[in-house]
N, C-alpha and C. Protein backbone atom coordinates (compact mmCIF):
# COMPACT_ATOMS: atom_id res chain seq x y z
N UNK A 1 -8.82 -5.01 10.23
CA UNK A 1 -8.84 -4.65 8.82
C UNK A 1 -9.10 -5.91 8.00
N UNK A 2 -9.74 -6.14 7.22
CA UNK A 2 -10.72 -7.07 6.29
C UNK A 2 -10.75 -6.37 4.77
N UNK A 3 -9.98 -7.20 3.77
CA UNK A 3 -10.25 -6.88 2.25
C UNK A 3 -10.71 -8.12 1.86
N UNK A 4 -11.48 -7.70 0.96
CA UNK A 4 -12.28 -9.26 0.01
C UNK A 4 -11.39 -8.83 -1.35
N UNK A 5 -10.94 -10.13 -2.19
CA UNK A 5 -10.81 -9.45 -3.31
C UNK A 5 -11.64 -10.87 -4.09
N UNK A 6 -12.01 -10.43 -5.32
CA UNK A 6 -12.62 -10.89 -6.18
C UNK A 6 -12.36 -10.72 -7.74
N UNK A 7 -11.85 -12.73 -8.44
CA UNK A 7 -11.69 -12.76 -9.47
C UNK A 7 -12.78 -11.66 -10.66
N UNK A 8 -12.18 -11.28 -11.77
CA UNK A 8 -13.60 -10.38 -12.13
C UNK A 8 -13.37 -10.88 -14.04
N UNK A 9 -12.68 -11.78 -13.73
CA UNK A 9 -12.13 -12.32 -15.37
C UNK A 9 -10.93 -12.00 -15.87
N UNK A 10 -10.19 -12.92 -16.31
CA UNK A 10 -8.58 -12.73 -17.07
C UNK A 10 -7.92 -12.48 -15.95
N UNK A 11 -7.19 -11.03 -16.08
CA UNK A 11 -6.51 -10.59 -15.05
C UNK A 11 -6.53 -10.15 -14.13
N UNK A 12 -8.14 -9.48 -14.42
CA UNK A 12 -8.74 -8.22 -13.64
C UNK A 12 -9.56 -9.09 -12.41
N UNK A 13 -8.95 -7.90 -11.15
CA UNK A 13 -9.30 -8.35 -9.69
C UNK A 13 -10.42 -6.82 -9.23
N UNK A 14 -11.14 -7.43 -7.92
CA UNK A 14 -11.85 -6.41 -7.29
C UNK A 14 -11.41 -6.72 -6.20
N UNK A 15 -10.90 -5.53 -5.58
CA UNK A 15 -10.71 -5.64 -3.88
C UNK A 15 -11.75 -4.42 -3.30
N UNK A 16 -12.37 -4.88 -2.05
CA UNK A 16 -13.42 -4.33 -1.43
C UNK A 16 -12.96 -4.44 -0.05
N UNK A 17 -12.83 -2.88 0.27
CA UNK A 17 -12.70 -2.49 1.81
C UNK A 17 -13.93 -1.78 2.75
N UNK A 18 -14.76 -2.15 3.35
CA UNK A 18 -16.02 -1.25 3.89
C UNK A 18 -16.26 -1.14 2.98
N UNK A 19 -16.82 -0.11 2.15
CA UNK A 19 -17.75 0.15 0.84
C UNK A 19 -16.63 0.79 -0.28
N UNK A 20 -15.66 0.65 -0.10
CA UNK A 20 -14.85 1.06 -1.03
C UNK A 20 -14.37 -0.17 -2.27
N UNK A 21 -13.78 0.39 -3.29
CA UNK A 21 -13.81 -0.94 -4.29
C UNK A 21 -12.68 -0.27 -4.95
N UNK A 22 -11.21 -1.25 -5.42
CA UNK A 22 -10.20 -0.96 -6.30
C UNK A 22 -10.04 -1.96 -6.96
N UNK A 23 -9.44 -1.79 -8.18
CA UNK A 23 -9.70 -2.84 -9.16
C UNK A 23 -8.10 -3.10 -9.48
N UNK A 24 -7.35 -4.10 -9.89
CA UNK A 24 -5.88 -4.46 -10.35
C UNK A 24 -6.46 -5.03 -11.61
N UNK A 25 -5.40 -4.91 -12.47
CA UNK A 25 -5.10 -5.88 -13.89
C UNK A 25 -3.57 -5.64 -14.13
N UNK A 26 -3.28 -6.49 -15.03
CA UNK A 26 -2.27 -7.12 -15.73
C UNK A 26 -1.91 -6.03 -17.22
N UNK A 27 -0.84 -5.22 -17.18
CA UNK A 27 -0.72 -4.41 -18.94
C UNK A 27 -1.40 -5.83 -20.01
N UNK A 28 -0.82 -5.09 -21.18
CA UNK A 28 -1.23 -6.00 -22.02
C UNK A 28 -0.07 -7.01 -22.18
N UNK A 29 1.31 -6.70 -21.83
CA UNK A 29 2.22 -7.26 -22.46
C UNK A 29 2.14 -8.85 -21.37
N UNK A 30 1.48 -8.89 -20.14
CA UNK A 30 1.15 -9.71 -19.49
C UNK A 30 -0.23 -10.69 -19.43
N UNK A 31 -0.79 -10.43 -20.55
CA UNK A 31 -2.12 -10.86 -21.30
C UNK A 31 -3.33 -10.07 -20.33
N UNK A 32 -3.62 -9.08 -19.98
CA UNK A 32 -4.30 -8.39 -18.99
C UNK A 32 -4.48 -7.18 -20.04
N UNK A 33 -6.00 -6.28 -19.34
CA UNK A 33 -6.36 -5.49 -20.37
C UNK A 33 -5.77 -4.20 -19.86
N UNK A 34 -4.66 -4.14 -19.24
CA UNK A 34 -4.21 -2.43 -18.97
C UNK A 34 -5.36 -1.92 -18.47
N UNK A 35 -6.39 -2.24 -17.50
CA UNK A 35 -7.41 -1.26 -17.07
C UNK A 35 -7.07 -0.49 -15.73
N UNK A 36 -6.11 -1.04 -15.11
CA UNK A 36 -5.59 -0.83 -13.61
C UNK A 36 -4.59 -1.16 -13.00
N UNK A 37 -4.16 -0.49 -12.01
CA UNK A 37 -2.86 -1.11 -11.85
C UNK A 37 -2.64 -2.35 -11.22
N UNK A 38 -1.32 -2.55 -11.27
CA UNK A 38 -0.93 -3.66 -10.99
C UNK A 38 -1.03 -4.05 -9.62
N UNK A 39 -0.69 -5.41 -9.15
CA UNK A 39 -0.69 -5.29 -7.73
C UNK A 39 0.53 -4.87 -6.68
N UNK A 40 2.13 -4.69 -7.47
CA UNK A 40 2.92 -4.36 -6.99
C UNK A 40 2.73 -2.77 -7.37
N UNK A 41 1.79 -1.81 -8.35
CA UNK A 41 1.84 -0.54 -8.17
C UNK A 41 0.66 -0.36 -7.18
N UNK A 42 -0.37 -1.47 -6.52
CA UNK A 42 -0.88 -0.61 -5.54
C UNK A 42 -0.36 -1.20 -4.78
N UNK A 43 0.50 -1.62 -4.25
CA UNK A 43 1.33 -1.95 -3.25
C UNK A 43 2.24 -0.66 -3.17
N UNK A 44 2.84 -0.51 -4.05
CA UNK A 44 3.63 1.14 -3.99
C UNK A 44 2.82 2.27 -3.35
N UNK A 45 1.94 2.26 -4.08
CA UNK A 45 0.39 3.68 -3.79
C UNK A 45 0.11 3.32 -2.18
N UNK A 46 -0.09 2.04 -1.93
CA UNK A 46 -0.19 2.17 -0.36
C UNK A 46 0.71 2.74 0.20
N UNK A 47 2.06 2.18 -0.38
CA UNK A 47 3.40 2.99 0.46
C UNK A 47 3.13 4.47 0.49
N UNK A 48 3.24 4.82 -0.96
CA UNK A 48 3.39 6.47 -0.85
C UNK A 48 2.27 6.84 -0.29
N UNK A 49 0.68 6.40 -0.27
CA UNK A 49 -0.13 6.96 0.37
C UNK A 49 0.03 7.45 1.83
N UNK A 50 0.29 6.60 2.40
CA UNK A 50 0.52 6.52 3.75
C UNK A 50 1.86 7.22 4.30
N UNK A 51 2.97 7.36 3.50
CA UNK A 51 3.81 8.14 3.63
C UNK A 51 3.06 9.42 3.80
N UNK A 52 2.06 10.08 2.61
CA UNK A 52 2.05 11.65 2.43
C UNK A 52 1.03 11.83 3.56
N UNK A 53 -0.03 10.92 3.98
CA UNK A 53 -0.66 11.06 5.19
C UNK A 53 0.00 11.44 6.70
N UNK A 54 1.50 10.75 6.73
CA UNK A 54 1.70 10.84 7.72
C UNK A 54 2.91 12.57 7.54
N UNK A 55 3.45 12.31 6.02
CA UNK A 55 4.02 13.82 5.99
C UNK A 55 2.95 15.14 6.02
N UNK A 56 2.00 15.15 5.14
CA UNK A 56 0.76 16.07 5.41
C UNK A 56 0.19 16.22 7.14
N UNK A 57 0.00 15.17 7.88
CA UNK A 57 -0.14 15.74 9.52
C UNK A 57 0.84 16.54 10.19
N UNK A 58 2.32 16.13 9.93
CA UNK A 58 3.40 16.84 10.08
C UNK A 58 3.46 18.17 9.41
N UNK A 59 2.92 18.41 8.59
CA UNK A 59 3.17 19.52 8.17
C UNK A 59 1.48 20.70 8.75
N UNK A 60 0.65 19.62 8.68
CA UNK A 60 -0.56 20.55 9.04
C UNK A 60 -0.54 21.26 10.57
N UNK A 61 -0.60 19.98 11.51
CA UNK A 61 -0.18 20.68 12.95
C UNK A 61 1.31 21.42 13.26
N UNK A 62 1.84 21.67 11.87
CA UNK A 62 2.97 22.85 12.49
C UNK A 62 2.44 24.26 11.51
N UNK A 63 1.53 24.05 10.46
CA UNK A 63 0.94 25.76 10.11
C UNK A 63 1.81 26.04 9.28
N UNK A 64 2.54 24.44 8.63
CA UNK A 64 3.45 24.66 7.31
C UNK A 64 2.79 24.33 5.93
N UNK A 65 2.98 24.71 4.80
CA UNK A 65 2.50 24.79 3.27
C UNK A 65 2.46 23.22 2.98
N UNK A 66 1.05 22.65 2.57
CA UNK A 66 1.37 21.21 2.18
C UNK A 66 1.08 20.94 0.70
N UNK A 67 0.31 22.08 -0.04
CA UNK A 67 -0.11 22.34 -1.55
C UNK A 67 0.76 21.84 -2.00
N UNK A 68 2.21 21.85 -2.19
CA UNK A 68 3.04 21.16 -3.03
C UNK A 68 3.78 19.89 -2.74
N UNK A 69 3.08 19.26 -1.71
CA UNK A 69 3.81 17.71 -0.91
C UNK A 69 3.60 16.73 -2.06
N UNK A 70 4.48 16.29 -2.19
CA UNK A 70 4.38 14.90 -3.16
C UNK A 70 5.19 13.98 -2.61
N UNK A 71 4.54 12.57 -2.84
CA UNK A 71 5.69 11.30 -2.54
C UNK A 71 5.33 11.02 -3.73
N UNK A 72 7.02 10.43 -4.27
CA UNK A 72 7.53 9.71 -5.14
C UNK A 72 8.66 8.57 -4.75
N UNK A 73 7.47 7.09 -5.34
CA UNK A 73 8.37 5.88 -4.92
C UNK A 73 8.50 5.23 -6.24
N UNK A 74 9.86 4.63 -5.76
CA UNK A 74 10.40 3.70 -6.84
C UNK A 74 10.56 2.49 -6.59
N UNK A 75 10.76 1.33 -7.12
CA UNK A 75 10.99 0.15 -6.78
C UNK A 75 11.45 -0.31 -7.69
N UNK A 76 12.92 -1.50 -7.76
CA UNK A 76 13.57 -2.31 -7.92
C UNK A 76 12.89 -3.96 -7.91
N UNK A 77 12.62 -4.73 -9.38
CA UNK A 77 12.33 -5.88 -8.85
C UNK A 77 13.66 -6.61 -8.97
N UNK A 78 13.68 -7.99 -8.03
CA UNK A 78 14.38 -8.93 -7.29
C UNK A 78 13.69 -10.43 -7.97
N UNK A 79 14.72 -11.29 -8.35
CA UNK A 79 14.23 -12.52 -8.50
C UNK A 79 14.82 -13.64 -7.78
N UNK A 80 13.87 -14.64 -8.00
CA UNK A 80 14.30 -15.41 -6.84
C UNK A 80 14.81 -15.69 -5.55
N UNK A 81 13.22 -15.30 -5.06
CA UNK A 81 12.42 -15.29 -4.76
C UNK A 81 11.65 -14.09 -5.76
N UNK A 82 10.89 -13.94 -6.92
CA UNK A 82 10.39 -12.80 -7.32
C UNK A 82 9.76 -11.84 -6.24
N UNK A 83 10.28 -10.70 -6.15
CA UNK A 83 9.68 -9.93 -4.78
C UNK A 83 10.63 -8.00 -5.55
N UNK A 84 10.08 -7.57 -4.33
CA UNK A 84 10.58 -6.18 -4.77
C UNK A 84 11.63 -5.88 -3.58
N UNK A 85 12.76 -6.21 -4.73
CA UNK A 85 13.91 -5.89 -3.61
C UNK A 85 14.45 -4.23 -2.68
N UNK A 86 14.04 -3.69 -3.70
CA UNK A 86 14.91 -1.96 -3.19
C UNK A 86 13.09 -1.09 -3.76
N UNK A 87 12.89 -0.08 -2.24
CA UNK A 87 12.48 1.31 -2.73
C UNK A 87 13.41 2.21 -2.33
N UNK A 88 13.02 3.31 -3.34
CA UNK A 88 12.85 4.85 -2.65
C UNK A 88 11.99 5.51 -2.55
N UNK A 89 12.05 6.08 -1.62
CA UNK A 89 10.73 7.01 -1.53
C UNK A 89 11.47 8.59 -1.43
N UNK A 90 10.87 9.50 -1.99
CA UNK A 90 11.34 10.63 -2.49
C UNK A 90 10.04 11.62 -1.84
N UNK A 91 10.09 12.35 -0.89
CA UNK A 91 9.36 13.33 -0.09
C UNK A 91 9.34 14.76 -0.93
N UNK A 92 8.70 15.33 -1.50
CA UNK A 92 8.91 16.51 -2.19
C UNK A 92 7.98 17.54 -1.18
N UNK A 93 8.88 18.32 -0.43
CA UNK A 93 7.94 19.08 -0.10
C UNK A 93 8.49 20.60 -0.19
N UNK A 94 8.79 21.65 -0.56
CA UNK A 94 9.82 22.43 -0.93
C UNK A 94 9.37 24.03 -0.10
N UNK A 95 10.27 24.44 0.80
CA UNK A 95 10.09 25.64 1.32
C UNK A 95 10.13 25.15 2.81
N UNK A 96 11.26 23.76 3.13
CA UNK A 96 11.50 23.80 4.58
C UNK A 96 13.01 24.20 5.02
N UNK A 97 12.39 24.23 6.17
CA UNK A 97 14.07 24.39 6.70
C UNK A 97 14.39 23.00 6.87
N UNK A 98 15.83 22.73 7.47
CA UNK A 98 16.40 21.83 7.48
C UNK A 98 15.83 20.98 8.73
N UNK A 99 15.60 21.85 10.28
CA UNK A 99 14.80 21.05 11.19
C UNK A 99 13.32 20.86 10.34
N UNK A 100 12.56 21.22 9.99
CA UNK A 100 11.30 20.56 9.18
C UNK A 100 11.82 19.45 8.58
N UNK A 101 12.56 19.52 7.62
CA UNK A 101 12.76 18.64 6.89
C UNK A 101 13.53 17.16 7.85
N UNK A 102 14.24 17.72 8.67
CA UNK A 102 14.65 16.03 9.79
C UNK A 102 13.60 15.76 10.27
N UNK A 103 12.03 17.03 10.57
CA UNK A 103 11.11 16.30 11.21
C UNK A 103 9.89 15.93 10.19
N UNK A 104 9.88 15.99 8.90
CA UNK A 104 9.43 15.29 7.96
C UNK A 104 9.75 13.95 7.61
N UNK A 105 10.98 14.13 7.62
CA UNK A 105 11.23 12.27 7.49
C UNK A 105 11.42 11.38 8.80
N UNK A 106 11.53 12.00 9.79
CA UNK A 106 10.50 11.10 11.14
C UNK A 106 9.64 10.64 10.50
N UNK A 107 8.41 11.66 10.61
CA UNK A 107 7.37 11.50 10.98
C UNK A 107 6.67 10.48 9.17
N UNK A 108 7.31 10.36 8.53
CA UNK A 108 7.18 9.56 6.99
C UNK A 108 7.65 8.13 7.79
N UNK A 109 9.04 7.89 8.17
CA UNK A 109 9.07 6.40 8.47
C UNK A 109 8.41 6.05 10.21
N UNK A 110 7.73 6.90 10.23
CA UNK A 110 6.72 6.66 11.38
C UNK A 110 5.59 5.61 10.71
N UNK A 111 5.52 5.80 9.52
CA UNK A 111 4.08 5.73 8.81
C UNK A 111 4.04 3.84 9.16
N UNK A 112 2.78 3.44 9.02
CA UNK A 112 2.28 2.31 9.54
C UNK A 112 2.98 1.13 8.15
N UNK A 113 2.79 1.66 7.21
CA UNK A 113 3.40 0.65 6.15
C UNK A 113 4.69 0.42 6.16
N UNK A 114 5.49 2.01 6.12
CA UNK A 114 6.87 1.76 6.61
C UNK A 114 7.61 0.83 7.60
N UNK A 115 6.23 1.02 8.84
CA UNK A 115 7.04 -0.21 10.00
C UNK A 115 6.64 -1.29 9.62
N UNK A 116 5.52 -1.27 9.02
CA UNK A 116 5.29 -2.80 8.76
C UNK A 116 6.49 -3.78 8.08
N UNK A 117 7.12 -3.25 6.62
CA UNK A 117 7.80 -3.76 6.07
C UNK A 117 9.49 -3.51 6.88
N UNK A 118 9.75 -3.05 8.12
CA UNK A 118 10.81 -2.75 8.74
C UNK A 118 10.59 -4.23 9.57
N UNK A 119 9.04 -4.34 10.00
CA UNK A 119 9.23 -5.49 11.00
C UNK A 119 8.05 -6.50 10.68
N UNK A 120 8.16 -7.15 9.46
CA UNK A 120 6.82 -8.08 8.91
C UNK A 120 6.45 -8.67 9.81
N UNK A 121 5.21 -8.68 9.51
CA UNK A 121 4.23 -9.69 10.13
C UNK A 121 3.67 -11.12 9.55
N UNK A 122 3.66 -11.76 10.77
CA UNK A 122 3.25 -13.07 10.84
C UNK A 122 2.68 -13.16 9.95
N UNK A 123 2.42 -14.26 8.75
CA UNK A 123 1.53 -14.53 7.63
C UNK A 123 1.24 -15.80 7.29
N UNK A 124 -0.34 -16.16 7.55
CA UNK A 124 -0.46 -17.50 7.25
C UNK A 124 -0.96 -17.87 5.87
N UNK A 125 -0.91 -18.18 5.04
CA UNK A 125 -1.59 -18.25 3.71
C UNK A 125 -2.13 -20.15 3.87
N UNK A 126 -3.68 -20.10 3.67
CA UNK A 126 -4.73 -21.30 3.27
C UNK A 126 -5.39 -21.47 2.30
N UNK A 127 -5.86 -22.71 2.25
CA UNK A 127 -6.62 -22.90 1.31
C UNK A 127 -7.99 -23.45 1.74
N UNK A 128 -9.13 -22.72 1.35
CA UNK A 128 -10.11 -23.37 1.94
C UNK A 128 -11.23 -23.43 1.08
N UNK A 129 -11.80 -24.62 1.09
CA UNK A 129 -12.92 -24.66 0.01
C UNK A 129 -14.20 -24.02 -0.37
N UNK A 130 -14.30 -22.79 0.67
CA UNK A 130 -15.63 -22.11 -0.31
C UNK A 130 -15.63 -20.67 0.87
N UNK A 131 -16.21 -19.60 0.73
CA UNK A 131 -16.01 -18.34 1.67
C UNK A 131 -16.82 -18.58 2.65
N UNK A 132 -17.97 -19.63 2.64
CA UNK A 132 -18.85 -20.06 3.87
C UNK A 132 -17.52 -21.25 4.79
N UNK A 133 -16.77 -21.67 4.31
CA UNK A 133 -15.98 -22.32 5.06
C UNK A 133 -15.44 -21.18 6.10
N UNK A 134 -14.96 -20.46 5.78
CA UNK A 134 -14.14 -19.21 6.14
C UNK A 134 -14.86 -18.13 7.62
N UNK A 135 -16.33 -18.41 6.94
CA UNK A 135 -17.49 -17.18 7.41
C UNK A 135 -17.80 -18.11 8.79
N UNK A 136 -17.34 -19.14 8.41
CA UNK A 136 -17.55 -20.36 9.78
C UNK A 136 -16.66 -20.46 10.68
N UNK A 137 -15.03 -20.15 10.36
CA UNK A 137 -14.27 -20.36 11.07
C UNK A 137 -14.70 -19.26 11.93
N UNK A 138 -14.46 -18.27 10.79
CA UNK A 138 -14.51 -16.48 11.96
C UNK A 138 -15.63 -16.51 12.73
N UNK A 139 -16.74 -17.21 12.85
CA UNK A 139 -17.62 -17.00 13.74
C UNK A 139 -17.37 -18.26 14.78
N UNK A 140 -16.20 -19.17 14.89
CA UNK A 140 -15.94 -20.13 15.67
C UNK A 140 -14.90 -19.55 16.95
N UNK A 141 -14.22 -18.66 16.01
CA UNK A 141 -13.44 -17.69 16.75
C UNK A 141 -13.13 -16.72 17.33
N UNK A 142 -14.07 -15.95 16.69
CA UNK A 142 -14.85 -15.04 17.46
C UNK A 142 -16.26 -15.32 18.50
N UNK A 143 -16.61 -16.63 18.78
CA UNK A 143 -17.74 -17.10 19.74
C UNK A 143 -16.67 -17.61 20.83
């Protein structure tokens, strides 16, 4: 998995996945033009995305109603270290039984983001002087 993101002026970012493109900015009250969200609300949207992906399969291969599935997440910020200390995530899916519903929230903290942030991963953060520096390593490393 490979995202580019790209300054686009002020606040506003472009991130590019395969041919897909999402944009972040800053409200106004953060000198940013309110055009998009933030990067801790698509950090959320990944969460809940991937939550309702993995609740929507659960519900499709059992021939249960998914028209009204919603995830709803919340988050708590944390300072110092600024970070996001507490979610919830809130599964709305209404018309299960109680075994559906224990096997709905399996199959939600099954989800790939969920484990991720259960068991982080290694992270190196660099600095390198230009994206041909970069386009050089990966082809040093991959040869």
């Amino acid at each position: 998995m490979n995202v580019k993101v790209r300054c686009l002026g002020g606040k506003k970012f472009e991130m590019t996945a395969r041919a897909h493109k999402v944009l972040s900015d800053q409200p106004f009250d953060n000198d940013g033009t309110d055009s998009a969200m933030t990067p801790p609300e698509l950090f959320l949207s990944s969460l809940g995305a991937c939550a309702a992906y993995y609740a929507e399969e659960y519900l499709r291969v059992r021939g249960l109603p998914d028209e009204d599935l919603e995830i709803r997440i919340s988050a708590l910020k944390g300072e110092k270290p600024a970070r996001i200390a507490s979610l919830q995530i809130d599964v709305i899916a209404p018309g299960l039984t109680q075994r559906h519903r224990d096997g709905l929230l399996r199959a939600v903290d099954a989800c790939l983001i969920t484990n991720t942030l259960h068991t982080p991963p290694h992270m190196d953060v660099r600095v390198v002087a230009s994206s041909a520096a970069v386009e050089q390593e990966e082809l040093i490393s991959v040869g």
